[in-house]
C-alpha atoms as a PDB file:
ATOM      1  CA  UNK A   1       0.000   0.000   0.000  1.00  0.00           C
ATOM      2  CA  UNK A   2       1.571   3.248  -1.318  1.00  0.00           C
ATOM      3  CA  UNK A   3       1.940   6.198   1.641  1.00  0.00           C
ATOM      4  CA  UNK A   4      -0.185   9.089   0.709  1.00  0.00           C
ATOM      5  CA  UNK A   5       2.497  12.104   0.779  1.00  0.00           C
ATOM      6  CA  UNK A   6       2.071  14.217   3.703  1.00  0.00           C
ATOM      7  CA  UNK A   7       1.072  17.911   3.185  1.00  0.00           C
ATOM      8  CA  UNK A   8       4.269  20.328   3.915  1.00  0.00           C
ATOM      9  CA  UNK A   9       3.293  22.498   6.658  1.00  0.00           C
ATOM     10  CA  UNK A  10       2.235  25.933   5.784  1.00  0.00           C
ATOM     11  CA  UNK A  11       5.205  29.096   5.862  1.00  0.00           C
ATOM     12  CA  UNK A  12       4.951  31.400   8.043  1.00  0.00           C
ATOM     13  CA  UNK A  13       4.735  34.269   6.172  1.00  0.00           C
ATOM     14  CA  UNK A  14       7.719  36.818   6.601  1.00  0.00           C
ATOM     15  CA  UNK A  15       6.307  38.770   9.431  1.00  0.00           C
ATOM     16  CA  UNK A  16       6.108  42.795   9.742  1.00  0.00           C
ATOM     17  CA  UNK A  17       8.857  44.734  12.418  1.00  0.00           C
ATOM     18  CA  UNK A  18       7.269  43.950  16.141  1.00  0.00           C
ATOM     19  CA  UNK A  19       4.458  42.297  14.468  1.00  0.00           C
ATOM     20  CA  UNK A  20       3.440  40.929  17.896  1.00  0.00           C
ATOM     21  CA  UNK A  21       2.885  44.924  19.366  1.00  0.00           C
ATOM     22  CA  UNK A  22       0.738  45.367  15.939  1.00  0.00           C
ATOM     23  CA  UNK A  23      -1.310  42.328  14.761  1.00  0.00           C
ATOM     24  CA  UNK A  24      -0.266  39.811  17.600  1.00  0.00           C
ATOM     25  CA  UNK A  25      -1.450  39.888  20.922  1.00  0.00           C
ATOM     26  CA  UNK A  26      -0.300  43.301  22.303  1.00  0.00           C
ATOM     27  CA  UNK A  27      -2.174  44.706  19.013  1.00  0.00           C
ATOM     28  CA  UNK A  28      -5.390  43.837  17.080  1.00  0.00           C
ATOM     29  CA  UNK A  29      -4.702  40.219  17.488  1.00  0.00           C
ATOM     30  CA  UNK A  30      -5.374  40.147  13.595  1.00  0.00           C
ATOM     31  CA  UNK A  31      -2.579  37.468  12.941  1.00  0.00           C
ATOM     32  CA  UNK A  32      -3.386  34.635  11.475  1.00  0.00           C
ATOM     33  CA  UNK A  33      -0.566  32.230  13.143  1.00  0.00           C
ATOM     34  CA  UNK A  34      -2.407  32.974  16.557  1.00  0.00           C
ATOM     35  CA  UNK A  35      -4.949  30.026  15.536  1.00  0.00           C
ATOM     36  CA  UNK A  36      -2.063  27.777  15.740  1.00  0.00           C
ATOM     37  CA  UNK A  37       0.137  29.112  18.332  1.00  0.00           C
ATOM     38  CA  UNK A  38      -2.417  30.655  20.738  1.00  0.00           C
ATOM     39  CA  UNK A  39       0.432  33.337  22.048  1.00  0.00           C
ATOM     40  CA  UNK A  40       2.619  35.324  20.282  1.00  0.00           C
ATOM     41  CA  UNK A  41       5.295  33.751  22.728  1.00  0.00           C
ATOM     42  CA  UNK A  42       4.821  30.675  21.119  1.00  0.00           C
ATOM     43  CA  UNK A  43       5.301  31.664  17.944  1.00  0.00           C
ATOM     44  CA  UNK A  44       9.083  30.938  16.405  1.00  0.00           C
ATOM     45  CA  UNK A  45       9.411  34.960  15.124  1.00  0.00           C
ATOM     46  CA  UNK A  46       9.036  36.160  18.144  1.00  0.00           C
ATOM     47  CA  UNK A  47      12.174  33.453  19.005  1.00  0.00           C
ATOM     48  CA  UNK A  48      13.791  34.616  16.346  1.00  0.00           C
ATOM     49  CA  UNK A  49      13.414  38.257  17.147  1.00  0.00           C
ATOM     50  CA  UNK A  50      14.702  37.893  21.106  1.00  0.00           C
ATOM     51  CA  UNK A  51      17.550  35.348  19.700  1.00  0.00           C
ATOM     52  CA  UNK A  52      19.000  38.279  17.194  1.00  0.00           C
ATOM     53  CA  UNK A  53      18.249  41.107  19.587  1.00  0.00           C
ATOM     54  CA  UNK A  54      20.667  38.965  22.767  1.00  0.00           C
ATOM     55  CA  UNK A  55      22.876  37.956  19.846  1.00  0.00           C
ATOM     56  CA  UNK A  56      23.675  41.691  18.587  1.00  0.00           C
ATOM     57  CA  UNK A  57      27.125  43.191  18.761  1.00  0.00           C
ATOM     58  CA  UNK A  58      27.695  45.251  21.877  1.00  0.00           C
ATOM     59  CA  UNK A  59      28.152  49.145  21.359  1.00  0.00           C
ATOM     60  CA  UNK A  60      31.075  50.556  21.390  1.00  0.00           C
ATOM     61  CA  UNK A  61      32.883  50.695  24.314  1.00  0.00           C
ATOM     62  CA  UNK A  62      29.477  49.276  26.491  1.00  0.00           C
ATOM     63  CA  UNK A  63      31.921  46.359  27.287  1.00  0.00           C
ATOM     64  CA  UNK A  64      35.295  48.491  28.461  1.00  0.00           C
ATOM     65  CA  UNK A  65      32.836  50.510  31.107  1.00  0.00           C
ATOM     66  CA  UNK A  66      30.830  47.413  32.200  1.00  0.00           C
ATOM     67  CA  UNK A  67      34.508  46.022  32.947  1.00  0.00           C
ATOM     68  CA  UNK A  68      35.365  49.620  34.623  1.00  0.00           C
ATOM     69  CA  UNK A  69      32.442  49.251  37.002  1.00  0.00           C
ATOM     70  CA  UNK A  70      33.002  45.355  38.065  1.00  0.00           C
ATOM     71  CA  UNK A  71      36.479  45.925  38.723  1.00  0.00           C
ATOM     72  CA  UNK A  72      35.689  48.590  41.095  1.00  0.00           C
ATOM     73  CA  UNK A  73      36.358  47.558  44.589  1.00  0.00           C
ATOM     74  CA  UNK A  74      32.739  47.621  46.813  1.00  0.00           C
ATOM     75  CA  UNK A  75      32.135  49.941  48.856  1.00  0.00           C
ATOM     76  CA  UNK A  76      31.145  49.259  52.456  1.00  0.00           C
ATOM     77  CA  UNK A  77      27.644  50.879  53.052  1.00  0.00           C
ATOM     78  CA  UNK A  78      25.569  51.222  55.632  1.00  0.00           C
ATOM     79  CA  UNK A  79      21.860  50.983  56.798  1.00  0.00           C
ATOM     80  CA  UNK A  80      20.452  54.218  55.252  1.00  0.00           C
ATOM     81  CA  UNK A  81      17.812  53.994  58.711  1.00  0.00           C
ATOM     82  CA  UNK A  82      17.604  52.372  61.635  1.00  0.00           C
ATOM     83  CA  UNK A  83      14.415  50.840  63.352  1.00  0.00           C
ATOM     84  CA  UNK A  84      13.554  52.379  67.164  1.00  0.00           C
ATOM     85  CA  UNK A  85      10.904  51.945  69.747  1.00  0.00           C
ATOM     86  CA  UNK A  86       9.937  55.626  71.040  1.00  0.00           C
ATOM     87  CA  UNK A  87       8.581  55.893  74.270  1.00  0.00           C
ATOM     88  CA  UNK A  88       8.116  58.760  77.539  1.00  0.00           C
ATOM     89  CA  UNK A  89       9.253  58.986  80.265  1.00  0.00           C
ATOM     90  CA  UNK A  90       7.147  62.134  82.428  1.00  0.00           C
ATOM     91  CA  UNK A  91       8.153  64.663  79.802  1.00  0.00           C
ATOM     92  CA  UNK A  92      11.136  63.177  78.101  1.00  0.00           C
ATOM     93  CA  UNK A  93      10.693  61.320  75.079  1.00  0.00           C
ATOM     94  CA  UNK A  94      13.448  58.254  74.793  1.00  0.00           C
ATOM     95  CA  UNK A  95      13.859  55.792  71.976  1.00  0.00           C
ATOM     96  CA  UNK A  96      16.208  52.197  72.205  1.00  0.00           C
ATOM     97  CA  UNK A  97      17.176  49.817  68.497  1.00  0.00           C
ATOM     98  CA  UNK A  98      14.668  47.537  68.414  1.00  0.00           C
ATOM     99  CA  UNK A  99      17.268  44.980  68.162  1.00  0.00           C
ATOM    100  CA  UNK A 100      17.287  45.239  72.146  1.00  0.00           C
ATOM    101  CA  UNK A 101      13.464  44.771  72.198  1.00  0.00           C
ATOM    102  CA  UNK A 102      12.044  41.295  73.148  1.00  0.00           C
ATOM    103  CA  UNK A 103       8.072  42.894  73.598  1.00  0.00           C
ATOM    104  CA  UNK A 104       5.895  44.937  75.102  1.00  0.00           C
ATOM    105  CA  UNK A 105       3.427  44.172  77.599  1.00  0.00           C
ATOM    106  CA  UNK A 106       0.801  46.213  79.530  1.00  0.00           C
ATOM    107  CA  UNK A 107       1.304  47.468  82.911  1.00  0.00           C
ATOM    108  CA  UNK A 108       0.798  44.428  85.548  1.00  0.00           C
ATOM    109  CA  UNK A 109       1.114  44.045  89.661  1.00  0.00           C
ATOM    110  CA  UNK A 110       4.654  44.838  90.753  1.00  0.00           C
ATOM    111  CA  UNK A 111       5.834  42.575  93.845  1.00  0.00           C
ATOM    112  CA  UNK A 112       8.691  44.932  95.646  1.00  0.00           C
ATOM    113  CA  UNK A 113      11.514  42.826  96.918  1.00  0.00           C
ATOM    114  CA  UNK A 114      12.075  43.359 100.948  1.00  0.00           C
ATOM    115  CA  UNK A 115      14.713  46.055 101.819  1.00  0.00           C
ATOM    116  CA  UNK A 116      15.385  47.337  98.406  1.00  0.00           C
ATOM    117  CA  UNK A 117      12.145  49.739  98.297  1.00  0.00           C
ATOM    118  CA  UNK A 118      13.350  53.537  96.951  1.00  0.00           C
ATOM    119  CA  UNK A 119      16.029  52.104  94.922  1.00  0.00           C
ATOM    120  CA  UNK A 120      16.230  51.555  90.785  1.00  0.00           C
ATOM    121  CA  UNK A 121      14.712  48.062  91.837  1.00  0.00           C
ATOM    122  CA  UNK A 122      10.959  48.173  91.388  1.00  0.00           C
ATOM    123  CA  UNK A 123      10.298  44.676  92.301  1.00  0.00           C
ATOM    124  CA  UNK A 124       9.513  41.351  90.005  1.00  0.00           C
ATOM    125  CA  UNK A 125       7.378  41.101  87.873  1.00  0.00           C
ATOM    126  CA  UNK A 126       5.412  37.930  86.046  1.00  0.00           C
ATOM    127  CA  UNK A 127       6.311  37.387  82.812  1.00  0.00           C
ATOM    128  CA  UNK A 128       5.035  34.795  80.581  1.00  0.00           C
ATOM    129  CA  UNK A 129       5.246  32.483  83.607  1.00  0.00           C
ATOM    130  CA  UNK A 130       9.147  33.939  84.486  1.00  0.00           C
ATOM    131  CA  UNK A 131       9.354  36.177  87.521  1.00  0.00           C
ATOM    132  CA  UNK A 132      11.812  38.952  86.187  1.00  0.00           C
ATOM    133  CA  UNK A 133      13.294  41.915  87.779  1.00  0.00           C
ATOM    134  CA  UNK A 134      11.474  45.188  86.341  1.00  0.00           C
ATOM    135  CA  UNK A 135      13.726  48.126  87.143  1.00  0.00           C
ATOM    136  CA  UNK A 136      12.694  51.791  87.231  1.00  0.00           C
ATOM    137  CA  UNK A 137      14.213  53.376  84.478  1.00  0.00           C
ATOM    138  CA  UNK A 138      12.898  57.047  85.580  1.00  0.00           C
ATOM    139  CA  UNK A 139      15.308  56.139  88.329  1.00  0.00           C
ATOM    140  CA  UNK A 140      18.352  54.965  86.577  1.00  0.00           C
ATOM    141  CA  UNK A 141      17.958  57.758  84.249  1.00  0.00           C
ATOM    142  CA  UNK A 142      17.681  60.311  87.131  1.00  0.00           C
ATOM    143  CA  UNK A 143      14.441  61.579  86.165  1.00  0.00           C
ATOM    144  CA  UNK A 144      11.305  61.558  88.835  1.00  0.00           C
ATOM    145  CA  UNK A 145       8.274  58.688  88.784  1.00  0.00           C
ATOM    146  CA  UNK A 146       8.527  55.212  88.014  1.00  0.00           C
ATOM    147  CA  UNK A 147       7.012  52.210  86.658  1.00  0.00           C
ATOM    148  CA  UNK A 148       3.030  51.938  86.968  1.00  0.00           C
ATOM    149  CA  UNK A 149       1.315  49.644  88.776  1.00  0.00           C
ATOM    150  CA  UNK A 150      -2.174  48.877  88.258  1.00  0.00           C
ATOM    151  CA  UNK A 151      -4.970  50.527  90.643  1.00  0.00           C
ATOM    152  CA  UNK A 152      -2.197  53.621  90.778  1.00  0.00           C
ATOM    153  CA  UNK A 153      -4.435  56.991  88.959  1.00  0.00           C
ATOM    154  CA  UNK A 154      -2.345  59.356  88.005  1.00  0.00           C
ATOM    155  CA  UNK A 155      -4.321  62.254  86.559  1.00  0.00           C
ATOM    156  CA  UNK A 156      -4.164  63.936  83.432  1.00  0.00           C
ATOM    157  CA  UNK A 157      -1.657  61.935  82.023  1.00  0.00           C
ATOM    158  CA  UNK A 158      -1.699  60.918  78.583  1.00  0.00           C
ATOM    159  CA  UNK A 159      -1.328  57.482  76.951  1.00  0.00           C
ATOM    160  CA  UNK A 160      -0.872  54.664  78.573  1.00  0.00           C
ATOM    161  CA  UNK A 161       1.811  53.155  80.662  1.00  0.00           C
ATOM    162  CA  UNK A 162       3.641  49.483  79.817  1.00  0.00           C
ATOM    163  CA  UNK A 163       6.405  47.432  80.084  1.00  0.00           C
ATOM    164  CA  UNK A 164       8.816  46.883  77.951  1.00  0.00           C
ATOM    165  CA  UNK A 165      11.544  43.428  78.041  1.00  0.00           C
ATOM    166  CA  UNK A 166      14.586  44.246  76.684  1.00  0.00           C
ATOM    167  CA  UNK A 167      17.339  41.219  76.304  1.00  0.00           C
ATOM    168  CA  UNK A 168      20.647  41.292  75.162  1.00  0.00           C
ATOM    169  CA  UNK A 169      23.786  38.887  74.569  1.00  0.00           C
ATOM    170  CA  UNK A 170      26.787  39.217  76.595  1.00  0.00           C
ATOM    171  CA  UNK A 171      30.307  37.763  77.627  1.00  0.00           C
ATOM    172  CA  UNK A 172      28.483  36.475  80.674  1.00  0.00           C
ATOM    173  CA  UNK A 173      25.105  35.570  79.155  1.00  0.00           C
ATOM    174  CA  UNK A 174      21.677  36.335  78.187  1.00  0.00           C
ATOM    175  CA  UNK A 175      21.080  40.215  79.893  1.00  0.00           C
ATOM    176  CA  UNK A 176      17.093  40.574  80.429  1.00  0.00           C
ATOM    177  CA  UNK A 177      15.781  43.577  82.228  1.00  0.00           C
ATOM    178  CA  UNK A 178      11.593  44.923  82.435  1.00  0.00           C
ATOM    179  CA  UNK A 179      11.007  48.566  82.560  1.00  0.00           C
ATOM    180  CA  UNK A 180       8.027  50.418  82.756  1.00  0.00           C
ATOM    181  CA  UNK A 181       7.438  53.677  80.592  1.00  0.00           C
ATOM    182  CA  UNK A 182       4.804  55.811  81.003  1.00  0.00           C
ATOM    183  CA  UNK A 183       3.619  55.732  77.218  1.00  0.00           C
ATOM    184  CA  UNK A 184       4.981  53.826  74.036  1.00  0.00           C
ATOM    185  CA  UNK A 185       4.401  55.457  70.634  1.00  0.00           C
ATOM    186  CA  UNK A 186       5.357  52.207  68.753  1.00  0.00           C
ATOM    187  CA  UNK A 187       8.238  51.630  66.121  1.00  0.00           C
ATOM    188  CA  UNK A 188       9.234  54.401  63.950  1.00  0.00           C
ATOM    189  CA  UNK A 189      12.552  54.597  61.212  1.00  0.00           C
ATOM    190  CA  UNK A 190      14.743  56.714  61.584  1.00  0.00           C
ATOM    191  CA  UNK A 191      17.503  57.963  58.939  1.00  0.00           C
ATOM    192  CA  UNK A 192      20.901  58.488  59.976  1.00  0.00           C
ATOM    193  CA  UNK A 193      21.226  61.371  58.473  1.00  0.00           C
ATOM    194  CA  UNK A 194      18.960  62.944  60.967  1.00  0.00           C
ATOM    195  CA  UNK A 195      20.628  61.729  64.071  1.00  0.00           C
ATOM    196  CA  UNK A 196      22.255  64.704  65.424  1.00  0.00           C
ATOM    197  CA  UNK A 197      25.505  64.502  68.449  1.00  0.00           C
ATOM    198  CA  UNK A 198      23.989  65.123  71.953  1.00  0.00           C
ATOM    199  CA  UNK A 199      25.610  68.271  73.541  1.00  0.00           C
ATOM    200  CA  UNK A 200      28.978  67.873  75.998  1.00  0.00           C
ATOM    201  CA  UNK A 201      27.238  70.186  78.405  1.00  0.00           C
ATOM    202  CA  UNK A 202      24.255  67.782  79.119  1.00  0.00           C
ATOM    203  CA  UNK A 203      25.317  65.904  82.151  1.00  0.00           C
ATOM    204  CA  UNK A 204      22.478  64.057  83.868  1.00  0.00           C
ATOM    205  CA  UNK A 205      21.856  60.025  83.331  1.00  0.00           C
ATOM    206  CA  UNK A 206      19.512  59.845  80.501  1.00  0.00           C
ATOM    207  CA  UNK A 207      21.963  61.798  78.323  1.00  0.00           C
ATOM    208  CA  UNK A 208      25.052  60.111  79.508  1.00  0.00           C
ATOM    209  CA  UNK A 209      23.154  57.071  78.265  1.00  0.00           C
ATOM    210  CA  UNK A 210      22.265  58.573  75.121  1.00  0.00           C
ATOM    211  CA  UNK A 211      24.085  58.419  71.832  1.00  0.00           C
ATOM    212  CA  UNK A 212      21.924  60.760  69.303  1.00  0.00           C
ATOM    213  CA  UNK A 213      19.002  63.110  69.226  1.00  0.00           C
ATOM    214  CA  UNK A 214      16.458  63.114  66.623  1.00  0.00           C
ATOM    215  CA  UNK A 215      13.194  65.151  65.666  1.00  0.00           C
ATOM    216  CA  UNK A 216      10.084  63.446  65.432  1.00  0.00           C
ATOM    217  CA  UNK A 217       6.805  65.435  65.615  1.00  0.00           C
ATOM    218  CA  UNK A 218       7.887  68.185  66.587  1.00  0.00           C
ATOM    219  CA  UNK A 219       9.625  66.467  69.506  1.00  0.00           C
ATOM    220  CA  UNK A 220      13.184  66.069  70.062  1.00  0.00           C
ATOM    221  CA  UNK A 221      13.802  62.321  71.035  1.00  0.00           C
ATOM    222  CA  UNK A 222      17.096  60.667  72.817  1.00  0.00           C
ATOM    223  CA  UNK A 223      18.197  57.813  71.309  1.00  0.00           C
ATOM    224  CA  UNK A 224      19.553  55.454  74.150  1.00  0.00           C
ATOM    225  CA  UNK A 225      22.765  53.571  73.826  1.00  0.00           C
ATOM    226  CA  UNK A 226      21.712  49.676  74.147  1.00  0.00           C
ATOM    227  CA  UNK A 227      25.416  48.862  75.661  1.00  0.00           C
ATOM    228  CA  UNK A 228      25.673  52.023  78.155  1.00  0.00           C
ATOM    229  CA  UNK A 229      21.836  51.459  79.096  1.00  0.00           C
ATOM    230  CA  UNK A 230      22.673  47.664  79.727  1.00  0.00           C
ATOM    231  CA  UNK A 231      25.403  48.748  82.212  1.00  0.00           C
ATOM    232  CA  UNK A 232      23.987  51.440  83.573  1.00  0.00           C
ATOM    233  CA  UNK A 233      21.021  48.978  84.523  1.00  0.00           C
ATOM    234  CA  UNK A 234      23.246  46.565  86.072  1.00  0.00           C
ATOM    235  CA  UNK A 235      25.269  48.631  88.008  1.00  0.00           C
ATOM    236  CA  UNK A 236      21.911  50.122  89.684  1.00  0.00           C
ATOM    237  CA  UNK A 237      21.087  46.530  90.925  1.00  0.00           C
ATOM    238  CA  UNK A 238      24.628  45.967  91.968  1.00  0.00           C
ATOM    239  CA  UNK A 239      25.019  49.518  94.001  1.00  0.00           C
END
């Protein structure tokens, strides 16, 4: 039995410039090769097209600078911001990298620890099942109040007061303190190019523990030194 010869497939006709952009798909879809290739990027021209247009002879000189700007030696760069928590204490608003914060918890009962009322010690406190020791930051900082415990009023005072866990890693350990603040406005970004040097003639605690001041609405806010706060903290327990 003789084979019937097979039909040779049909040309593709010798398409327009971008004919895809004009009678393919991203135009009037008028091309007749979209019956059998559903998509123009199916179809072999457009292949064609992308295989001459990655296959095309560099400019001149677009080689010599792309080798000028690889063998440049990189440049060490830094964050162009850094992520804070801002909070107040009375009237002072202080800030801390939120690479020292573990969370933030609502103000709870305070048990003081016998003989060690009036100091930076505030007591323990429960959290998450852990008793920890919550220290009073207004104290360590030198400024006046300290952390709130629930059933306290204090009037007219704005937001509201919480604790915050901060945790760090050093040569001796895992470093957690609690602190209470009397409000936290949440976590804000800050660019270093608006951290500004604290003055040499501030003297008292919470600028001795402060490495920058920024603005932020309309406020000027000390950013605390993780490592000097840290210490400072310690030492009050130890004194």
């Amino acid at each position: 039995m003789t084979a019937m010869p097979r039909e040779p497939a049909p040309a593709i006709a010798a398409p327009m410039p971008e004919c895809w952009r004009i009678i393919g798909v991203h135009g009037d879809r008028s091309c007749p090769e979209l019956q059998t290739f559903v998509h123009c990027r199916n179809c072999p021209v457009l292949a064609d097209a992308a295989r001459t247009f990655f296959d095309r002879a560099a400019p001149e000189g677009y080689l010599d600078s792309w080798r000028t700007i690889l063998e440049e030696p990189a440049e060490a760069t830094e964050a162009a911001d850094t992520s804070v928590l801002v909070f107040r204490l009375q009237s002072e608003w202080l800030s801390l990298p939120t690479s020292a914060l573990v969370e933030v918890t609502p103000a709870r009962t305070i048990h003081t620890v016998p003989h060690r009322s009036g100091t930076s010690l505030a007591g323990l406190v429960n959290i998450r099942g852990q008793l920890q020791l919550c220290m009073s930051l207004h104290a360590v900082l030198g400024l006046p109040g300290g952390p709130h415990r629930p059933g306290m009023e204090r009037e007219g005072e704005a937001g509201l007061p919480r604790l915050i866990v901060l945790e760090r890693e050093s040569p001796s350990g895992t470093e957690r303190w609690v602190v209470g603040v009397d409000e936290v406005a949440g976590v804000h970004r800050v660019g270093r190019a608006d951290l500004r040097p604290v003055p040499s003639t501030v003297s008292q605690a919470a600028a001795r523990c402060s490495s920058a001041l920024f603005g932020w609405q309309q406020r000027t806010v000390a950013l605390l030194d993780e490592v000097r706060l840290f210490e400072a903290l310690a030492n009050s327990v130890s004194s």
